[in-house]
Protein backbone atom coordinates (compact mmCIF):
# COMPACT_ATOMS: atom_id res chain seq x y z
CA UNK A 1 109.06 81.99 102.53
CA UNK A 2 112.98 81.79 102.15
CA UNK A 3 112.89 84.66 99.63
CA UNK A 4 110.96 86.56 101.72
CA UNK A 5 113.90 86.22 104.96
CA UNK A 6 116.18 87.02 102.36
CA UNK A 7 114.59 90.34 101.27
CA UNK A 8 114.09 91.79 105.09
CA UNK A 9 117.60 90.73 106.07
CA UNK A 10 119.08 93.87 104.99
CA UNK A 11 121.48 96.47 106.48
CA UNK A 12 119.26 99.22 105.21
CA UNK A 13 115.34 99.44 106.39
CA UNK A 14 112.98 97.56 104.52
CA UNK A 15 109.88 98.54 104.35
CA UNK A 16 106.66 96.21 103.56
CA UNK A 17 102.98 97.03 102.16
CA UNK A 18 100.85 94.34 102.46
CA UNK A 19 97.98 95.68 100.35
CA UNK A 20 94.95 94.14 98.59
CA UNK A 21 93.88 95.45 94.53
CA UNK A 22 90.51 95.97 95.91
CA UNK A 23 91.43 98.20 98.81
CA UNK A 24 90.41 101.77 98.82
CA UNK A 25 93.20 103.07 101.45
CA UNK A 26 95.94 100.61 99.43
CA UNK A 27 95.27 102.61 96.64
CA UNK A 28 95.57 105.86 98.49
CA UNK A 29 99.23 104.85 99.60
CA UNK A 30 100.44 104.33 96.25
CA UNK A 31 101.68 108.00 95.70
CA UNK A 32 102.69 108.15 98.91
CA UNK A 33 104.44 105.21 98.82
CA UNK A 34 106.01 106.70 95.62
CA UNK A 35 107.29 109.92 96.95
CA UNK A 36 109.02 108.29 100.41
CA UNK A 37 110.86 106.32 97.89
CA UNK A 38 111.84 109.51 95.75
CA UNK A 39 112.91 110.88 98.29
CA UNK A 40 114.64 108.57 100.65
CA UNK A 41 116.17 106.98 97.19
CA UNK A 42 118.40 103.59 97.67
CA UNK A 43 118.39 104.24 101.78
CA UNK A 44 115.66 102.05 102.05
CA UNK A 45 113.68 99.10 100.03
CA UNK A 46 109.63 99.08 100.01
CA UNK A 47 108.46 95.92 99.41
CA UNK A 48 104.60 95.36 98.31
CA UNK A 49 103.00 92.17 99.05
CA UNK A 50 99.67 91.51 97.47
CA UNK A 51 97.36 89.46 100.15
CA UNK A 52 95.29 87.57 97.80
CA UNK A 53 98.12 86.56 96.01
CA UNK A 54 100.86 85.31 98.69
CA UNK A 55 97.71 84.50 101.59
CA UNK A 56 100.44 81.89 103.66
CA UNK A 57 103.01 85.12 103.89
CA UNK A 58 99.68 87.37 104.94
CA UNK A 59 98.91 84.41 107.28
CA UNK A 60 101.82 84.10 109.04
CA UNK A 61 102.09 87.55 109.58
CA UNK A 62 99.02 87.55 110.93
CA UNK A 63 97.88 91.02 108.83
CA UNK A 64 94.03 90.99 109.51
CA UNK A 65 93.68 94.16 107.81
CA UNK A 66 95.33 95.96 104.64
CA UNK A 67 97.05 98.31 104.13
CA UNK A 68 99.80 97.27 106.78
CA UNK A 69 102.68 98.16 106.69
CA UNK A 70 106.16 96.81 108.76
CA UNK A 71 109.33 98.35 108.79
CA UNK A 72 112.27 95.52 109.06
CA UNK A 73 115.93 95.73 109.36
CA UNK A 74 118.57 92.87 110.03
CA UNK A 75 115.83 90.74 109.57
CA UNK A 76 113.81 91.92 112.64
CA UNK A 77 110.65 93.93 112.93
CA UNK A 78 111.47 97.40 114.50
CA UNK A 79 107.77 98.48 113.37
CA UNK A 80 103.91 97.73 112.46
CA UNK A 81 101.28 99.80 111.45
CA UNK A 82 97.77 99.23 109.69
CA UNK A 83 95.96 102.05 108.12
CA UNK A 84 96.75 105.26 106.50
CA UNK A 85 100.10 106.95 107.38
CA UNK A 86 101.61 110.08 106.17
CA UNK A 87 104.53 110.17 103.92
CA UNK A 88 105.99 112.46 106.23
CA UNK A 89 105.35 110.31 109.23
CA UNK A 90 106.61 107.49 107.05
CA UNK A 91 109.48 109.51 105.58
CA UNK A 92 110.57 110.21 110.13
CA UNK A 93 110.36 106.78 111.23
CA UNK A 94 112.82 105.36 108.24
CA UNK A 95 115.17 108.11 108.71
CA UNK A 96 114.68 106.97 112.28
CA UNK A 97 116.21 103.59 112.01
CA UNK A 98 118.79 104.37 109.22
């Protein structure tokens, strides 16, 4: 759990995917996921976290439903969102909290 304070404790956003393998919409945010990162470059981190393999971090998060995604900085959550989101949507709200 240490590692995972240590990853969202960053000056820059820091943006997290928990997905699932077997998740239809997970797999639809890949590319997405892809081109925010392309184009925002080193400005921000994405972060996936694979539910059925790190369940206590899903847990304690308390992410009932994949994808979702959460937008840290400083360690703190500015953001949460389950469910589709467009990379331009995606693309506003990190520019948002640069």
């Amino acid at each position: 759990m240490s590692k995972f304070s240590e990853l969202i404790n960053k000056e820059l956003p820091v943006l997290v995917d928990f997905y699932a393998d077997w998740c239809g919409p997970c797999q639809t945010m890949m590319p997405i996921l892809e081109d925010v990162k392309k184009e925002l470059g080193d400005s921000v981190s994405i972060i996936k976290i694979n539910i059925d393999k790190n369940q206590s971090i899903a847990t304690r998060f308390q992410v009932r439903g994949v994808p979702t995604f959460m937008l840290y900085k400083n360690d703190e959550q500015l953001w949460r969102q389950s469910g589709l989101i467009q990379k331009n949507d995606l693309i506003q709200l990190i520019k948002k909290h640069q």
